[in-house]
C-alpha atoms as a PDB file:
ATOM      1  CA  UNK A   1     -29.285  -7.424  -1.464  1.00  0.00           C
ATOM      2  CA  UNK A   2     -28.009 -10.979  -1.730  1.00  0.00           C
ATOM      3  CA  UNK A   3     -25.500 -12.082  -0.119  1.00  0.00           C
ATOM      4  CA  UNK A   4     -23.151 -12.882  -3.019  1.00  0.00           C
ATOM      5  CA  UNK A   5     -23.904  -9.122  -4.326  1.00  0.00           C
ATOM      6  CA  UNK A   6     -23.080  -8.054   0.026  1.00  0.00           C
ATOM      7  CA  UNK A   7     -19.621  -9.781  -0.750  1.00  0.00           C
ATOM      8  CA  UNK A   8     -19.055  -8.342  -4.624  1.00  0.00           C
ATOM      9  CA  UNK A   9     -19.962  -4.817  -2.173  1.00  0.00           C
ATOM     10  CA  UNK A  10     -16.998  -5.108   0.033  1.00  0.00           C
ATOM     11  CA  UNK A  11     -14.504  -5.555  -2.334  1.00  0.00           C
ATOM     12  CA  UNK A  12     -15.659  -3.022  -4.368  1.00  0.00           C
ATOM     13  CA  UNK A  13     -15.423  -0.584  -1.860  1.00  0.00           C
ATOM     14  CA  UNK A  14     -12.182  -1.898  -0.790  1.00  0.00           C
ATOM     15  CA  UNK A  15     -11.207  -1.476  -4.523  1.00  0.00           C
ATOM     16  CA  UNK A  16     -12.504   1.931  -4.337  1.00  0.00           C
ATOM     17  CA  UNK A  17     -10.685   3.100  -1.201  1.00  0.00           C
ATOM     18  CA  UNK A  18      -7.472   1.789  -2.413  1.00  0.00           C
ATOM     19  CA  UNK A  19      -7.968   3.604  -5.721  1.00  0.00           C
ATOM     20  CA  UNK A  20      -9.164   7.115  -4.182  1.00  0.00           C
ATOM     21  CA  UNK A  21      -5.970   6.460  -1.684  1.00  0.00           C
ATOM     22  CA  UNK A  22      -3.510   6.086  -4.599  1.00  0.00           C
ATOM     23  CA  UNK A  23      -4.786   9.256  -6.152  1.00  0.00           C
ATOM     24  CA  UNK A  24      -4.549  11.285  -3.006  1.00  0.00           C
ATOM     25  CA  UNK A  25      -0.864   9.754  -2.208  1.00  0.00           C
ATOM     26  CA  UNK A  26       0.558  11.373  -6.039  1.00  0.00           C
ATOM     27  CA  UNK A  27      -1.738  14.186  -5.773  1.00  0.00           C
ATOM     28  CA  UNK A  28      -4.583  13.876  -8.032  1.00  0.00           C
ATOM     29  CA  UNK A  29      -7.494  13.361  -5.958  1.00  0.00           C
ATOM     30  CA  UNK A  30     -10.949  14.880  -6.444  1.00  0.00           C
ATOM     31  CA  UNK A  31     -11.797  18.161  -4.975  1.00  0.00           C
ATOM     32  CA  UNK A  32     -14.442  16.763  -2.863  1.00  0.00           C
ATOM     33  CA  UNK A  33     -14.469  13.111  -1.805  1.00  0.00           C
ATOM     34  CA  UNK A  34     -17.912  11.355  -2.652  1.00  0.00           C
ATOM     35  CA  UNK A  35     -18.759  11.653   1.311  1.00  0.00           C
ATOM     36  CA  UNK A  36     -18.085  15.057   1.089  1.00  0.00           C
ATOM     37  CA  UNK A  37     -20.025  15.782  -2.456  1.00  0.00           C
ATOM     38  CA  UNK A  38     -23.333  13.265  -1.023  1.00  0.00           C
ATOM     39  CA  UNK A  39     -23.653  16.146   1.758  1.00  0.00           C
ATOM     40  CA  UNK A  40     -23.268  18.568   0.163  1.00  0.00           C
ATOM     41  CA  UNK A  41     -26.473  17.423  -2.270  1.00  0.00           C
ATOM     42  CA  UNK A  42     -28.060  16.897   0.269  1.00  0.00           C
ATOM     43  CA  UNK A  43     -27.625  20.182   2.385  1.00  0.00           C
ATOM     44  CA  UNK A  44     -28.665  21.582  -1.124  1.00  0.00           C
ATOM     45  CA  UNK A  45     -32.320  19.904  -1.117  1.00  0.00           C
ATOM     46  CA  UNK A  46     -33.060  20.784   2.220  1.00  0.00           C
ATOM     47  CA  UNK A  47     -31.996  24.317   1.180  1.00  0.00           C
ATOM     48  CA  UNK A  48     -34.445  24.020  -1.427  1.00  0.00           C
ATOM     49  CA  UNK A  49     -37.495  22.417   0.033  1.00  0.00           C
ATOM     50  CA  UNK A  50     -37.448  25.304   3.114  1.00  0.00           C
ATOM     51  CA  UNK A  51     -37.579  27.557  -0.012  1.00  0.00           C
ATOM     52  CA  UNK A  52     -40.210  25.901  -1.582  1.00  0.00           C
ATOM     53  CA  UNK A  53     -42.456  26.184   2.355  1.00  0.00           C
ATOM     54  CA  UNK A  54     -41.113  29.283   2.267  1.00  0.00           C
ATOM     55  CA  UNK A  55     -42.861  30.848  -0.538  1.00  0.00           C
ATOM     56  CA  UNK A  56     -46.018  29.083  -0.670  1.00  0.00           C
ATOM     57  CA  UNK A  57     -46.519  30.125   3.043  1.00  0.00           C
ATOM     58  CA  UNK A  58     -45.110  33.642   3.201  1.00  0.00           C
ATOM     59  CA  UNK A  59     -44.995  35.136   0.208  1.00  0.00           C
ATOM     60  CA  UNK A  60     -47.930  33.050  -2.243  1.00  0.00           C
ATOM     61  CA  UNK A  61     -45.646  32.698  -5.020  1.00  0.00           C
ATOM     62  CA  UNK A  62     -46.507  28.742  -5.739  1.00  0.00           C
ATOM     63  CA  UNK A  63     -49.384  27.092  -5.142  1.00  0.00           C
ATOM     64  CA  UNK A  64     -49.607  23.618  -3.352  1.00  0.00           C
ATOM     65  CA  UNK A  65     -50.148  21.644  -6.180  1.00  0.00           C
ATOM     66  CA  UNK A  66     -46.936  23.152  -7.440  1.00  0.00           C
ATOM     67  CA  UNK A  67     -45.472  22.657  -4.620  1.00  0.00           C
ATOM     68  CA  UNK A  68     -46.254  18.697  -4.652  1.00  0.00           C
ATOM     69  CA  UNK A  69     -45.241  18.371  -8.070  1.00  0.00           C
ATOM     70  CA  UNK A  70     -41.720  19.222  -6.799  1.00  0.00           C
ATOM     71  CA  UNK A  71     -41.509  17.660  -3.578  1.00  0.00           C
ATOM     72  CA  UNK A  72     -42.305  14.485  -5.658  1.00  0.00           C
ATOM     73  CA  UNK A  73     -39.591  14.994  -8.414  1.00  0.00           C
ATOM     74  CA  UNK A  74     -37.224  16.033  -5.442  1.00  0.00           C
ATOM     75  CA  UNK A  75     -38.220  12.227  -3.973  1.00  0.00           C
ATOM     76  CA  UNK A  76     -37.984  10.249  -7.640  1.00  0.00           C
ATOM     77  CA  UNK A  77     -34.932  11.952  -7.650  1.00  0.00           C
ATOM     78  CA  UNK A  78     -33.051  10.402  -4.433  1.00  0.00           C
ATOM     79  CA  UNK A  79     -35.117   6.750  -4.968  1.00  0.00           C
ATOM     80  CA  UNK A  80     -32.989   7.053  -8.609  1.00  0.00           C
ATOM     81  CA  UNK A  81     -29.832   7.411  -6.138  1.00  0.00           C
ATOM     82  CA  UNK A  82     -30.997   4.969  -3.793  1.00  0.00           C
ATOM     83  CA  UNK A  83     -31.566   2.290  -6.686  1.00  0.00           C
ATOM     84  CA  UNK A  84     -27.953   3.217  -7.896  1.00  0.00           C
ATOM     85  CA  UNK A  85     -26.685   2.056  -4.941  1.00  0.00           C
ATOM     86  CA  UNK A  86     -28.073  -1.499  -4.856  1.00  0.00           C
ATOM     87  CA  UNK A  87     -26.576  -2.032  -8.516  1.00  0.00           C
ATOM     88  CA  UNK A  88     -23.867  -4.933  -9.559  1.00  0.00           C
ATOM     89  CA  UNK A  89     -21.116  -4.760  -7.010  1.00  0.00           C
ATOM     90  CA  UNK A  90     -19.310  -7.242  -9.081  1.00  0.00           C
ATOM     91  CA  UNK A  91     -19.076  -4.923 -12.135  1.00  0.00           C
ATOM     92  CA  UNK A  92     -18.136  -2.109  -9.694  1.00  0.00           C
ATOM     93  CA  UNK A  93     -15.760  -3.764  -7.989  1.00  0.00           C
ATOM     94  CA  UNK A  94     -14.008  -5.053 -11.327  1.00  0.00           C
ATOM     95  CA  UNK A  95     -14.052  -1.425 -12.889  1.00  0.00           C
ATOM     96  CA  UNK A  96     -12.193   0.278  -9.497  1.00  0.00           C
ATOM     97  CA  UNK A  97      -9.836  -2.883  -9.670  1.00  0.00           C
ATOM     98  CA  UNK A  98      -9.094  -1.935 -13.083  1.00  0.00           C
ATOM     99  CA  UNK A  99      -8.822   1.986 -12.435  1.00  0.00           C
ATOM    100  CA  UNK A 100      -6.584   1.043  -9.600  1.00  0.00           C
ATOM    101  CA  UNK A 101      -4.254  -1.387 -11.255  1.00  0.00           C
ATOM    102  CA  UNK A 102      -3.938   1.296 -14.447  1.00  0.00           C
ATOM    103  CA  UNK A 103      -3.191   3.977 -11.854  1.00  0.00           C
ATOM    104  CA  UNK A 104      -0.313   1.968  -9.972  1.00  0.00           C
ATOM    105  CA  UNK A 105       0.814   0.823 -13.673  1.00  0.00           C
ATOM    106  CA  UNK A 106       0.779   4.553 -14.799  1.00  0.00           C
ATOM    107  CA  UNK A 107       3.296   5.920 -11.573  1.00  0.00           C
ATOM    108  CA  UNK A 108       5.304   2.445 -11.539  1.00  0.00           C
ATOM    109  CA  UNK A 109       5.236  -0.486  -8.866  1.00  0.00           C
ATOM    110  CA  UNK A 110       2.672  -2.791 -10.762  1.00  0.00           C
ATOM    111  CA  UNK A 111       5.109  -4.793 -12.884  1.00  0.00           C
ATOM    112  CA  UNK A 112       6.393  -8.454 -12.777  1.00  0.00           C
ATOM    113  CA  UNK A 113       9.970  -7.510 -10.780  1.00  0.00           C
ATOM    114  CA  UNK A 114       8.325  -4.478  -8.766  1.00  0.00           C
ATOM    115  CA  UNK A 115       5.097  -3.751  -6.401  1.00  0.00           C
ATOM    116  CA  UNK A 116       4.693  -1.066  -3.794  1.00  0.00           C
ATOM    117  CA  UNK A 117       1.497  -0.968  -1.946  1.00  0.00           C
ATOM    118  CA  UNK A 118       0.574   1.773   1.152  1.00  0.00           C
ATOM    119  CA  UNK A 119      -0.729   0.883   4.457  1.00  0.00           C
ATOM    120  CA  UNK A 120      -0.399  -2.546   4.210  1.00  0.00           C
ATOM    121  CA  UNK A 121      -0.551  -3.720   8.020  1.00  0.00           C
ATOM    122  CA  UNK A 122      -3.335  -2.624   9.869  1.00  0.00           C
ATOM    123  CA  UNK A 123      -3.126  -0.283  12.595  1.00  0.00           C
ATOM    124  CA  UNK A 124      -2.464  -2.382  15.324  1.00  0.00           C
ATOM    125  CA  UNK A 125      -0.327  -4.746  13.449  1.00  0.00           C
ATOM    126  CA  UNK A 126       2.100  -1.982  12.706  1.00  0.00           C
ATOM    127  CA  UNK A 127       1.913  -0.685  15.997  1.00  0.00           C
ATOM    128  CA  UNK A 128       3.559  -4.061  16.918  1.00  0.00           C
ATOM    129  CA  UNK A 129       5.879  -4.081  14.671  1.00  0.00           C
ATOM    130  CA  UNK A 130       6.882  -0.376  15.421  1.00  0.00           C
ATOM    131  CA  UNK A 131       6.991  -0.779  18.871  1.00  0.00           C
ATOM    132  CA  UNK A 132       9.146  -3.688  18.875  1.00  0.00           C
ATOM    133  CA  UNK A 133      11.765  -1.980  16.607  1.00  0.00           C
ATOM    134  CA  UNK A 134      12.103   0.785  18.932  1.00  0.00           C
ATOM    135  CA  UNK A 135      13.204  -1.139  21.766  1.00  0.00           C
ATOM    136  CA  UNK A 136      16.372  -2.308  19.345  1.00  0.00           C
ATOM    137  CA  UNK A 137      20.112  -1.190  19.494  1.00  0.00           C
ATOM    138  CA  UNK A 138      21.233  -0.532  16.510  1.00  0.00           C
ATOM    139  CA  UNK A 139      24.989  -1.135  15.179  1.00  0.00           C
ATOM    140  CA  UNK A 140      27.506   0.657  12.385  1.00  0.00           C
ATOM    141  CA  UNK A 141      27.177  -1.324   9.531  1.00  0.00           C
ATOM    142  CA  UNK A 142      30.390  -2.964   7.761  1.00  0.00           C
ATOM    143  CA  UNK A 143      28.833  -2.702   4.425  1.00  0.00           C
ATOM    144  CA  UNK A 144      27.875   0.962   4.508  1.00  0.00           C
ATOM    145  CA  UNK A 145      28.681   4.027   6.349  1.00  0.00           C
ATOM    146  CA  UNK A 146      25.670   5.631   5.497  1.00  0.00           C
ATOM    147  CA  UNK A 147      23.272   3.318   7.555  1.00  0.00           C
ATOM    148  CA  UNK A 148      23.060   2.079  10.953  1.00  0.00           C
ATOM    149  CA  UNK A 149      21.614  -1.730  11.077  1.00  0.00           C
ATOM    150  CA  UNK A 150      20.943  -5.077  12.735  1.00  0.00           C
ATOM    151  CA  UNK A 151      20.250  -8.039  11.661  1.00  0.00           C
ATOM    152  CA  UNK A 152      17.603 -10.360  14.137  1.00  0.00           C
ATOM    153  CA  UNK A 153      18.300 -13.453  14.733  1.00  0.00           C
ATOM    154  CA  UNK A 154      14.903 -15.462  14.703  1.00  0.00           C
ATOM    155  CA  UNK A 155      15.937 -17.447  17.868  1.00  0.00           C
ATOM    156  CA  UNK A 156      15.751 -14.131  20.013  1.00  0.00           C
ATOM    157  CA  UNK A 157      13.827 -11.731  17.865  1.00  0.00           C
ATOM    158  CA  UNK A 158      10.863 -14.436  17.305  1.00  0.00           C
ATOM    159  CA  UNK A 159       7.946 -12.190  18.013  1.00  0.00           C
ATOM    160  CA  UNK A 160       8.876  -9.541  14.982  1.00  0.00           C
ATOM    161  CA  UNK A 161       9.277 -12.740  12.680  1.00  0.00           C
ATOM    162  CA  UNK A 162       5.916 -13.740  13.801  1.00  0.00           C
ATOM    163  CA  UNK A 163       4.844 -10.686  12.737  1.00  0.00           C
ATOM    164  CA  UNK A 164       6.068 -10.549   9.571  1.00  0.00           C
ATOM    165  CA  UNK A 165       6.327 -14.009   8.475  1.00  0.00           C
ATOM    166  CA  UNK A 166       2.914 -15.673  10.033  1.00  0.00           C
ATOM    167  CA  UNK A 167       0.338 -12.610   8.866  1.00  0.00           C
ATOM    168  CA  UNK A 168      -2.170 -13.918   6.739  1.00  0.00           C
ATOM    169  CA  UNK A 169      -2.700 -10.515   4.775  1.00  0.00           C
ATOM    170  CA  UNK A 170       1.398 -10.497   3.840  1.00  0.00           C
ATOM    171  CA  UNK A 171       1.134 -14.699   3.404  1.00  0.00           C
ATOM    172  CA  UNK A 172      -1.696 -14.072   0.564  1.00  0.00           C
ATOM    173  CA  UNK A 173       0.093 -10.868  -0.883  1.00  0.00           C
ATOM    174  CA  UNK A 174       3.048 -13.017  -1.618  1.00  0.00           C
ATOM    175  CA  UNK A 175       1.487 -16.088  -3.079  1.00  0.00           C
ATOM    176  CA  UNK A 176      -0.717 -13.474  -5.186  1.00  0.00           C
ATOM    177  CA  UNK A 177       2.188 -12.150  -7.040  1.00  0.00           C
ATOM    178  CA  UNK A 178       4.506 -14.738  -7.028  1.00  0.00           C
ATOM    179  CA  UNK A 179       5.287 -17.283  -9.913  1.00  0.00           C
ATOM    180  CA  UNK A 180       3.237 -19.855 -10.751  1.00  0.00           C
ATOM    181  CA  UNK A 181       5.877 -22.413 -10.830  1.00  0.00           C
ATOM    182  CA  UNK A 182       6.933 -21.960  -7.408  1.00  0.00           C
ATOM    183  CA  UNK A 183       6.262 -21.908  -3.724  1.00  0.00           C
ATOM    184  CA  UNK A 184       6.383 -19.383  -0.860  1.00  0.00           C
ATOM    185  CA  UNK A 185       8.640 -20.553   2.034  1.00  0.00           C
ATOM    186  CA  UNK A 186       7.862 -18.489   5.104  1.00  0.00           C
ATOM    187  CA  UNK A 187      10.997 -18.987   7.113  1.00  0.00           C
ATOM    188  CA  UNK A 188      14.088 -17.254   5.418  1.00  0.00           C
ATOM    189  CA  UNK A 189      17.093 -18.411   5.808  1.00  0.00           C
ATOM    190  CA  UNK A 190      18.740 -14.888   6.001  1.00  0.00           C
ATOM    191  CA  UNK A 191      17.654 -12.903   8.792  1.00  0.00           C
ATOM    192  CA  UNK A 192      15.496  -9.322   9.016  1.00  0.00           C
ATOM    193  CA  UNK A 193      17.306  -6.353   8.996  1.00  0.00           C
ATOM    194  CA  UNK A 194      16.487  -3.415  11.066  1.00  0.00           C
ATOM    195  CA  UNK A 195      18.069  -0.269   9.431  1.00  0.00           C
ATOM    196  CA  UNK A 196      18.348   3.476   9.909  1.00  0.00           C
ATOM    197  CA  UNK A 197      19.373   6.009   7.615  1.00  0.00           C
ATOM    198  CA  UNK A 198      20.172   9.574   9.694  1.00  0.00           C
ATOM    199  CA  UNK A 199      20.752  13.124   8.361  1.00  0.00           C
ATOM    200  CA  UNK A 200      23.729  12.925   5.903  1.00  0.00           C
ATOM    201  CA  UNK A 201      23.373   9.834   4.635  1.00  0.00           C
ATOM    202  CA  UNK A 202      23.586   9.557   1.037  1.00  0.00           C
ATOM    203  CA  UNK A 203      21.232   7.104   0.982  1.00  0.00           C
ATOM    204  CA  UNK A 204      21.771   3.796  -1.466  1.00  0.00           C
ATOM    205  CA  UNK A 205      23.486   4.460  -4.830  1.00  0.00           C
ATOM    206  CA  UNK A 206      21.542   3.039  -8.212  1.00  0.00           C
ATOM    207  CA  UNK A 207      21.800  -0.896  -8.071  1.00  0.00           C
ATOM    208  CA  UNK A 208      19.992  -3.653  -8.514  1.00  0.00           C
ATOM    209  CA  UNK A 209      19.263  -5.929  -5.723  1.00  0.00           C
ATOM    210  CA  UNK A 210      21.853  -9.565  -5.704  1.00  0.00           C
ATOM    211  CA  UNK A 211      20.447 -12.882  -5.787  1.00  0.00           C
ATOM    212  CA  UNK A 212      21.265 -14.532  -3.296  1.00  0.00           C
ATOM    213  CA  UNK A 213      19.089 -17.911  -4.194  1.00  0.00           C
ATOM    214  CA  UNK A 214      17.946 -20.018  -7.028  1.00  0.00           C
ATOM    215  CA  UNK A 215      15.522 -19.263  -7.600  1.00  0.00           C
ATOM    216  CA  UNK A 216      15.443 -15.462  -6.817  1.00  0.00           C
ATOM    217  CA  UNK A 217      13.832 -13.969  -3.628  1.00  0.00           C
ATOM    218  CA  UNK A 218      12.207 -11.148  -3.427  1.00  0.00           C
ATOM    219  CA  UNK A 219      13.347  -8.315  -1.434  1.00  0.00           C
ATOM    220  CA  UNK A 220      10.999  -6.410   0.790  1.00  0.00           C
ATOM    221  CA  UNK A 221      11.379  -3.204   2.256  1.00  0.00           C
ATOM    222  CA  UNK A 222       8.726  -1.747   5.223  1.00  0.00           C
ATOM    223  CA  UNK A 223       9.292   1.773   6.091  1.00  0.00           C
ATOM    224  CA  UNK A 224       8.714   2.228   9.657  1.00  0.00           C
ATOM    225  CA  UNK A 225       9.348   6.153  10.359  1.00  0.00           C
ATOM    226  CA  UNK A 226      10.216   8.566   7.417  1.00  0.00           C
ATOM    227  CA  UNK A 227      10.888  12.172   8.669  1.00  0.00           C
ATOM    228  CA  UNK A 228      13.242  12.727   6.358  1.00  0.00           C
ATOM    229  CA  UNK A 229      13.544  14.896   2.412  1.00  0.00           C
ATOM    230  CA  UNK A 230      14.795  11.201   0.881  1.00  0.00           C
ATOM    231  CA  UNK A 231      12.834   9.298  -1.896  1.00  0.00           C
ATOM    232  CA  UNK A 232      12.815   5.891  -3.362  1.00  0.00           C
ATOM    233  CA  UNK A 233      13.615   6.227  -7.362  1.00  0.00           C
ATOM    234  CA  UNK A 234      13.956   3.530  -9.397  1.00  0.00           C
ATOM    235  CA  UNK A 235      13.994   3.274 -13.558  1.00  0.00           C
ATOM    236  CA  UNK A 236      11.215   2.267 -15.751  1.00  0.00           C
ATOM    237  CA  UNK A 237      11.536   2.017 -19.438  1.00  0.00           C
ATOM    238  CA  UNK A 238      14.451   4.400 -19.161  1.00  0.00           C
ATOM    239  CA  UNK A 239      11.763   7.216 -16.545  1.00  0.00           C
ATOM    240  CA  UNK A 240      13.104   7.640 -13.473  1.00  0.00           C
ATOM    241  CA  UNK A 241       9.939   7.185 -11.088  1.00  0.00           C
ATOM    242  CA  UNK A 242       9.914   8.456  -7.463  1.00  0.00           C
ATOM    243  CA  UNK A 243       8.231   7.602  -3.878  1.00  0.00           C
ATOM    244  CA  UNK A 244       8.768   9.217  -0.909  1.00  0.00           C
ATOM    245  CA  UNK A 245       8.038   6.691   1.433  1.00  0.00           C
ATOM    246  CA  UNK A 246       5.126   7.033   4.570  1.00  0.00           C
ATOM    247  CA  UNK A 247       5.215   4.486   6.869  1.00  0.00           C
ATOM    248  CA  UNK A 248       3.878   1.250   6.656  1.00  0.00           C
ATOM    249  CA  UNK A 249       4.766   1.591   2.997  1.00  0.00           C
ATOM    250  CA  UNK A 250       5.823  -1.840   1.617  1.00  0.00           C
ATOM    251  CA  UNK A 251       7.872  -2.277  -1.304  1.00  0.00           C
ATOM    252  CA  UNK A 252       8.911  -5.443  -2.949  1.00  0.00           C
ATOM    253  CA  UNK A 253      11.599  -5.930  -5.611  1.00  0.00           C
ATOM    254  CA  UNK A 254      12.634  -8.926  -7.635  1.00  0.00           C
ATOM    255  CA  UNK A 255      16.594  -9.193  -7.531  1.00  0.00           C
ATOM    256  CA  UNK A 256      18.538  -8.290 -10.549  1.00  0.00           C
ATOM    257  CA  UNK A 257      15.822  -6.620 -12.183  1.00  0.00           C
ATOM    258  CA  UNK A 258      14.430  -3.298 -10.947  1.00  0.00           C
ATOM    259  CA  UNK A 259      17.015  -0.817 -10.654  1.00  0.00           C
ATOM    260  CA  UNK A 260      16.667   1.732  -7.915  1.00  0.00           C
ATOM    261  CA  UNK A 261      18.410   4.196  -5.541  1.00  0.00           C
ATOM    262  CA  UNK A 262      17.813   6.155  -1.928  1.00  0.00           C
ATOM    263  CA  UNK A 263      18.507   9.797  -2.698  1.00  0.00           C
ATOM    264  CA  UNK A 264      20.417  11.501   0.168  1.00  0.00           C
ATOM    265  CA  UNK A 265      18.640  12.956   3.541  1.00  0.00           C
ATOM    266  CA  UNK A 266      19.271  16.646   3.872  1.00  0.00           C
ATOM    267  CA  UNK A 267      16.844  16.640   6.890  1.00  0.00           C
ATOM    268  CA  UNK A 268      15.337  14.252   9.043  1.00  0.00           C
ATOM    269  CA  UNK A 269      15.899  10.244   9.309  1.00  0.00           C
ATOM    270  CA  UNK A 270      14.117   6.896   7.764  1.00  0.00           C
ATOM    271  CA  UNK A 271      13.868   3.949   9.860  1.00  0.00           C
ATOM    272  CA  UNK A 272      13.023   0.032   7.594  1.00  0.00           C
ATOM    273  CA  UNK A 273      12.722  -3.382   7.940  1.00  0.00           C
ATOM    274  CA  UNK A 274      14.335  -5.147   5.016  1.00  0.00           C
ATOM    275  CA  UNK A 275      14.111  -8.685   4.459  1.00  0.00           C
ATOM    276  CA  UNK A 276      13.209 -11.244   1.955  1.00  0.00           C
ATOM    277  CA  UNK A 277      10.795 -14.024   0.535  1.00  0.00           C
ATOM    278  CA  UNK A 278      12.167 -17.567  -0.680  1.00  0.00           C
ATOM    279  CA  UNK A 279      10.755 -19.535  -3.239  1.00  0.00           C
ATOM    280  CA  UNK A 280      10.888 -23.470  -3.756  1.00  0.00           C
ATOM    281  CA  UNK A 281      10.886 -24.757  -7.726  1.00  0.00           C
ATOM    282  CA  UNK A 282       7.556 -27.149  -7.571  1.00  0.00           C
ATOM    283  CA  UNK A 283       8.341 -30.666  -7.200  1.00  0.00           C
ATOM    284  CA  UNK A 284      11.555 -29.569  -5.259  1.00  0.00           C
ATOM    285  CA  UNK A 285      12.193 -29.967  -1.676  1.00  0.00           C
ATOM    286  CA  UNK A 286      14.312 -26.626  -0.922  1.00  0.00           C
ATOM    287  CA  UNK A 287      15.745 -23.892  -2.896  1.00  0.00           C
ATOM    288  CA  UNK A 288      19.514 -23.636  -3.513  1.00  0.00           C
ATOM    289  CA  UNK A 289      22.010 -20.912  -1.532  1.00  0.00           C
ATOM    290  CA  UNK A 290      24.108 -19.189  -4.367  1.00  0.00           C
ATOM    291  CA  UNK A 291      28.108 -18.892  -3.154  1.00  0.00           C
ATOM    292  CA  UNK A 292      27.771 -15.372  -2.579  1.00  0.00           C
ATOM    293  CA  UNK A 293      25.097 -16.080   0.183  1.00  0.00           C
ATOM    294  CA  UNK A 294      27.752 -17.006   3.402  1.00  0.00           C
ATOM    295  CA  UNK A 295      29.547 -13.816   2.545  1.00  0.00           C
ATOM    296  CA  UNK A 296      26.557 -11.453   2.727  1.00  0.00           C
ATOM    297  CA  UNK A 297      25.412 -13.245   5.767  1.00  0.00           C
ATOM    298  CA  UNK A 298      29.076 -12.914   7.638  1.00  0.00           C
ATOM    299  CA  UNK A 299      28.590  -8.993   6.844  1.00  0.00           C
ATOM    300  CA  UNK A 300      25.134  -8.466   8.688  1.00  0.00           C
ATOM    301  CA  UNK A 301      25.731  -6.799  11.799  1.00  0.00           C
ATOM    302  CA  UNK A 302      23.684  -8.603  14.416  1.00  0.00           C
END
């Protein structure tokens, strides 16, 4: 295999793997996965060759020659397998992209104001960021009695901003869905907000997200701990959509566009990081700070 083809391979599995995942997170996965299905052939054949040595040895019921003639179908059969597998990884890898971006479009989260994507930090990296969040105090929050928050300030929170802000996976995410006609700025100007909803809550009520900039941020939510019966719902072409949240489930919204709602927690409690992305108009040296932004900032408990 060539190395370009090794490459086209790892994205195509990667592809694969996200599509399979997506299927398995609303429900709709195959019966068997292909791991599962490949052992099962293969646990068959061996099953079928001891037959095969069983009757010509025991019982005369074939003859060698008949024998060979299906040992060597039985090996034509797995080098046709084999030589499957070294096919066009590009073409692969572009049909699972496809099947996985129709699948996301098809339950919601693959439009221009909305995109949700599961397990997006690796292990460790989310172990980080976890870990980090536990050690926090959190605060009542002025703007809603349904939540407990705090907002970090990047001068003594710098290691969870590092996190967030300076990962390469979440740095190429963003510029990969972002407009053309702008730039990504990596330092926000508003801080990260570390918020818990407990059992009670009502959760968020339908809204859309304000602007706070020109031009618009997007939001981001990470859910960090979800033991709770509460979903995120938001409206699609007048279809409510749903997602209960698993951790390490990121969600990012466009500001006055997408409108959504927390349902209520019966049971249990969700933990989040919320904060945003700022974009710079090309050819512009910053972005501009609409009057409602001091206001929202005074409010975040910190």
């Amino acid at each position: 295999m060539n190395d370009k083809n090794k490459n086209y391979k790892e994205i195509y599995i990667k592809y694969k793997q996200k599509y399979l995942n997506l299927k398995e997170q609303i429900g709709e996965n195959n019966f068997f996965s292909n791991t599962e299905f490949t052992d099962i052939l293969n646990c068959c054949t061996i099953i079928i060759v001891i037959n095969l040595i069983v009757l010509y040895t025991l019982f005369d019921m074939i003859t060698l020659y008949d024998m060979k003639i299906l040992l060597i179908i039985i090996i034509l059969f797995y080098i046709v397998i084999l030589s499957m597998n070294e096919k066009n990884y590009k073409e692969s890898y572009i049909k699972y992209k496809q099947k996985y971006l129709n699948l996301k479009e098809q339950i919601g989260g693959n439009q221009q104001a909305l995109w949700i994507e599961h397990n997006f930090f690796s292990d460790t990296e989310f172990t980080n960021i976890l870990n980090y969040c536990n050690q926090l105090s959190l605060k009542n929050d002025p703007r809603s009695s349904e939540r407990v928050a705090l907002c970090l300030n990047p001068s003594s929170h710098k290691k969870i901003y590092d996190y967030i802000y300076k990962n390469t996976k979440f740095i190429n995410y963003i510029n990969s869905i972002k407009d053309t006609d702008v730039s990504a700025k990596f330092i926000p100007s508003y801080p990260i907000e570390y918020r818990k909803y407990f059992t009670g809550s009502k959760g968020m009520p339908w809204h859309t997200d304000t602007s706070l900039f020109d031009p618009d941020c997007f939001e981001v939510v990470l859910t960090l701990t979800n033991t709770s019966d509460s979903t995120f719902e938001w409206k699609e072409n007048n279809i409510i959509k749903q997602l209960k949240p698993t951790p390490n489930t990121l969600v990012i919204v466009r500001p006055n566009s997408v409108e959504h709602r927390v349902t209520e927690l019966n049971q249990g409690d969700r933990t989040i990081l919320k904060y945003i992305i700022e974009f710079v108009k090309k050819g512009e040296q910053n972005n501009i700070r609409k009057n409602n932004f001091a206001l929202e900032f005074s409010k975040c408990p910190q």
